[in-house]
N, C-alpha and C. Protein backbone atom coordinates (compact mmCIF):
# COMPACT_ATOMS: atom_id res chain seq x y z
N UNK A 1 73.46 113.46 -5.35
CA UNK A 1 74.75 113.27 -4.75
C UNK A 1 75.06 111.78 -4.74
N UNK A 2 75.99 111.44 -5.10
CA UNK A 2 76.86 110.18 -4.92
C UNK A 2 76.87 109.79 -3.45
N UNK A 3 76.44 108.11 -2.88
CA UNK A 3 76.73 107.66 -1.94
C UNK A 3 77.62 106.40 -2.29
N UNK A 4 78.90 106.38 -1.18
CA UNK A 4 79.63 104.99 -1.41
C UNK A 4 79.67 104.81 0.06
N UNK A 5 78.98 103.40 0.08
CA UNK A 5 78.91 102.63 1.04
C UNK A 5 80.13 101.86 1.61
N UNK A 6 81.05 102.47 2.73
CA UNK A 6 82.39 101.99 2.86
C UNK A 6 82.87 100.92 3.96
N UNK A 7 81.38 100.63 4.38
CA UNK A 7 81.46 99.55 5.64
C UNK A 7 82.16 98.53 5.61
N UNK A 8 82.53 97.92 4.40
CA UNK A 8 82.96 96.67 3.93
C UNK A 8 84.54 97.30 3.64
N UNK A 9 84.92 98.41 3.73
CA UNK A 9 86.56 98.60 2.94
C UNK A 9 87.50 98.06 3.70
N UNK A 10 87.20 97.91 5.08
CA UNK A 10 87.96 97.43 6.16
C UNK A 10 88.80 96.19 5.91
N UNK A 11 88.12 95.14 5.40
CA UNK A 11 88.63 94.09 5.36
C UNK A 11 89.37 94.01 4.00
N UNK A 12 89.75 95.24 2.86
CA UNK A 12 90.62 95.29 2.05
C UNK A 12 91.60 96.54 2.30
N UNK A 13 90.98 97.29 3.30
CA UNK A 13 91.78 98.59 3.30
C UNK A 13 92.13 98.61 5.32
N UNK A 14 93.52 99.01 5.26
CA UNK A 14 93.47 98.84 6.90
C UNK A 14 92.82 100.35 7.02
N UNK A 15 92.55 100.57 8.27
CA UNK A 15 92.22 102.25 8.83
C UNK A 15 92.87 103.13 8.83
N UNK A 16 93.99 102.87 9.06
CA UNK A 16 95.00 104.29 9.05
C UNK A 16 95.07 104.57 7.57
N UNK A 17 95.32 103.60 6.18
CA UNK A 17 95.17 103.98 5.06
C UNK A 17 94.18 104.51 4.58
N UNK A 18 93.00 103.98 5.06
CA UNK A 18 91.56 105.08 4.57
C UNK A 18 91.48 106.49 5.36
N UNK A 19 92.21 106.42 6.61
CA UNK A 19 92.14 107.98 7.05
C UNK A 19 93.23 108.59 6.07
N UNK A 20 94.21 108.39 5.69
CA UNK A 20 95.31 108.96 5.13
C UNK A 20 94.55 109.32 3.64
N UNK A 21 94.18 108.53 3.36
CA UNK A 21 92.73 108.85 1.95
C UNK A 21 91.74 109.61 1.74
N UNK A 22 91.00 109.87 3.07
CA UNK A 22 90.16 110.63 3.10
C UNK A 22 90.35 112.07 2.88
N UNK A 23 90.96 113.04 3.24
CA UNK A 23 91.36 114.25 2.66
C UNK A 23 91.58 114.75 1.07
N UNK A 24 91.84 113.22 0.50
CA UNK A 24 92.70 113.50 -0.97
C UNK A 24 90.55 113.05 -1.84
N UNK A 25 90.01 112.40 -0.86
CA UNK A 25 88.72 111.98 -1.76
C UNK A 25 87.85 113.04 -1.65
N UNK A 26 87.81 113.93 -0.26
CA UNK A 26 86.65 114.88 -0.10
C UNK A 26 87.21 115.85 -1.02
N UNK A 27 88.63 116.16 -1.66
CA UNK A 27 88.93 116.76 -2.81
C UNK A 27 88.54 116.60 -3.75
N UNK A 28 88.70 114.95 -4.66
CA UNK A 28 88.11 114.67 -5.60
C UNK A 28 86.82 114.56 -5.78
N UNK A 29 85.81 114.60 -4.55
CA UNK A 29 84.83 114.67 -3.97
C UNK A 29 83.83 115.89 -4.84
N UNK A 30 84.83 117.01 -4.04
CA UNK A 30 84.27 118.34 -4.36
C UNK A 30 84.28 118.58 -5.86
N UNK A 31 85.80 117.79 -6.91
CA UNK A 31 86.04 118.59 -7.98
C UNK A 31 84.85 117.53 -9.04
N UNK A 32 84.62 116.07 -8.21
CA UNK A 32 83.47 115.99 -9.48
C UNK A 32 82.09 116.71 -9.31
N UNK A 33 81.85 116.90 -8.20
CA UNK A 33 80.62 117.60 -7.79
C UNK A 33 80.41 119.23 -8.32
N UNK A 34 81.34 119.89 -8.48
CA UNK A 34 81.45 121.05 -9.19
C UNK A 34 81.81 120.78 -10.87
N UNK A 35 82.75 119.86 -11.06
CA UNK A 35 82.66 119.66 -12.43
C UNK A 35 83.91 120.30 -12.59
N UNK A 36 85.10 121.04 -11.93
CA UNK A 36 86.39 121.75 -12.26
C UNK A 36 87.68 121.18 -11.72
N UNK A 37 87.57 119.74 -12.32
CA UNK A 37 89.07 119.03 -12.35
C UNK A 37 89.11 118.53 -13.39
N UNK A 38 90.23 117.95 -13.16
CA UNK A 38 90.49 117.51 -14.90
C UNK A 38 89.71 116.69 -15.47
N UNK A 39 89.18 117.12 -16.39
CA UNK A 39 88.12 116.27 -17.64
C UNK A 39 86.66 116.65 -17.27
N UNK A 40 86.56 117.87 -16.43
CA UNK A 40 85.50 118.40 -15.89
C UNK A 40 84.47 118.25 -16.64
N UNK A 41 84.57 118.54 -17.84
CA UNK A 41 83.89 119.11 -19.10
C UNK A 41 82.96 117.61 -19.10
N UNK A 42 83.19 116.36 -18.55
CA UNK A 42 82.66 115.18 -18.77
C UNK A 42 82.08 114.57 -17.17
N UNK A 43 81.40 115.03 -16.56
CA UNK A 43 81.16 115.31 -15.22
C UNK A 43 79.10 115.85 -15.34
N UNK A 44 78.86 116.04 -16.13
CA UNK A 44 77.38 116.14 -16.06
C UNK A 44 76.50 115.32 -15.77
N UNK A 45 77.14 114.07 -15.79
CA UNK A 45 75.94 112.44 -15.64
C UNK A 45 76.10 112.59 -14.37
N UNK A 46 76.94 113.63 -13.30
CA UNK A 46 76.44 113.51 -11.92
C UNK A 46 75.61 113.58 -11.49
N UNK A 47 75.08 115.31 -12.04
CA UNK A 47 73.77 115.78 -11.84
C UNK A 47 72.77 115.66 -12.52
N UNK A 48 72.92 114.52 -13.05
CA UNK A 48 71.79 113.93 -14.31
C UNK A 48 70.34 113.59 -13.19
N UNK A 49 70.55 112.63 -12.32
CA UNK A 49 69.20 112.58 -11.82
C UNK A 49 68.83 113.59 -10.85
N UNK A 50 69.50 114.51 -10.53
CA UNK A 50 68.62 115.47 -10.33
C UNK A 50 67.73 116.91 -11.46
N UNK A 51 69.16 116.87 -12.13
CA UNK A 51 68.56 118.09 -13.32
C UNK A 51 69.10 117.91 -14.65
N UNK A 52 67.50 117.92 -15.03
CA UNK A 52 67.68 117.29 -16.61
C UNK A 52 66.21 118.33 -17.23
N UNK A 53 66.42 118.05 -18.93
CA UNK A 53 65.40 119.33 -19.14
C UNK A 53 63.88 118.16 -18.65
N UNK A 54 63.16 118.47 -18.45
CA UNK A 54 62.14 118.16 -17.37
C UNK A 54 61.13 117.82 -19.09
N UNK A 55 61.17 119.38 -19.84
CA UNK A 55 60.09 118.75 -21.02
C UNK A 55 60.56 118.33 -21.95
N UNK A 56 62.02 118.02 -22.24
CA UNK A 56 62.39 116.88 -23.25
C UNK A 56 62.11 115.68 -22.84
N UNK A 57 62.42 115.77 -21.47
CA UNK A 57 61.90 113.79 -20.98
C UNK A 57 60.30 113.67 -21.17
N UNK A 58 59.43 114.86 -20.80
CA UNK A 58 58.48 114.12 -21.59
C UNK A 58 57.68 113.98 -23.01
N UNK A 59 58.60 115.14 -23.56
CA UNK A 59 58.16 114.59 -24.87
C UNK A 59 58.80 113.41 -25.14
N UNK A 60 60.03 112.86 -24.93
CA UNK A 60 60.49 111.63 -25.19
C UNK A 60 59.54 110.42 -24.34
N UNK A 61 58.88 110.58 -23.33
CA UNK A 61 58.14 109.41 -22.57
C UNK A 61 57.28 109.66 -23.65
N UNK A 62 56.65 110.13 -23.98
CA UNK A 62 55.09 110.90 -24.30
C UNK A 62 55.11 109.59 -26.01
N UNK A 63 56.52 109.96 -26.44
CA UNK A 63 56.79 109.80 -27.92
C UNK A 63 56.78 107.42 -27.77
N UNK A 64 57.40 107.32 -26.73
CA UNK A 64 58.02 105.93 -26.31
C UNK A 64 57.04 105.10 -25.62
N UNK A 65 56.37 105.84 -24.64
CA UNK A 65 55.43 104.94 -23.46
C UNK A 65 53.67 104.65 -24.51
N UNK A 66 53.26 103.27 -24.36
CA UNK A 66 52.05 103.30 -24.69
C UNK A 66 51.17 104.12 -24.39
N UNK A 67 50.15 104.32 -25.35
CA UNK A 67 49.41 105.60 -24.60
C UNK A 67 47.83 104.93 -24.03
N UNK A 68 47.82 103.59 -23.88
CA UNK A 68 47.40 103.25 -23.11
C UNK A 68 47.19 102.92 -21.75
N UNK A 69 48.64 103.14 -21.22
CA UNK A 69 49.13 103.43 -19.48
C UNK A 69 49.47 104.62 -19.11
N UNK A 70 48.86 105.24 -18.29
CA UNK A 70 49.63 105.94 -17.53
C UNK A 70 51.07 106.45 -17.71
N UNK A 71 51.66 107.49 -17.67
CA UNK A 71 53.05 107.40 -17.34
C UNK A 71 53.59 107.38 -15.46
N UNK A 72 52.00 107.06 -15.04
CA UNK A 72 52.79 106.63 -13.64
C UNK A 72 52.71 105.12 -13.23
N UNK A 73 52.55 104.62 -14.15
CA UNK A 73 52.05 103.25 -13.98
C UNK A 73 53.99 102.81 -14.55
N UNK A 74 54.79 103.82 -15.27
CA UNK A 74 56.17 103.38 -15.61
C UNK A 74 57.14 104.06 -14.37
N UNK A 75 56.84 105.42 -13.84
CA UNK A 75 57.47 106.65 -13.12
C UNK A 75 56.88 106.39 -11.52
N UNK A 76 57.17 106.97 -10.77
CA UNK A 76 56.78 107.81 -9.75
C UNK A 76 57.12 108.53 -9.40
N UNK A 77 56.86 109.54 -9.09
CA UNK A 77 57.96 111.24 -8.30
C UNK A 77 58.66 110.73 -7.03
């Protein structure tokens, strides 16, 4: 999931404009998180770090990383 850190908007955005905003973002919110607004079809690098094919990445580490280290010496879970 996407975090945006908004502590700082204050001093470019007054409050009543970010409340007036907020309704229209937890929309756009939802439609990149599902992937069904416009240009949906280009919306997968959301859920990239959570789900990705698990044994292409390591045949690709496997193929790339020396095979003298570890691959946790590059990774950690």
């Amino acid at each position: 999931m996407i975090q945006i850190d908004l502590s700082k908007l204050q001093q470019f955005v007054s409050v009543p404009y970010e409340m007036e905003l907020a309704p229209r973002l937890h929309i756009v919110h939802g439609h990149l998180q599902k992937g069904n607004g416009v240009g949906g079809e280009f919306t997968g690098w959301v859920h990239l770090p959570e789900s990705y094919d698990r044994a292409e990445f390591a045949r690709i580490e496997h193929l790339c990383l020396p095979p003298c280290l570890p691959s946790s010496y590059y990774f950690s879970d």
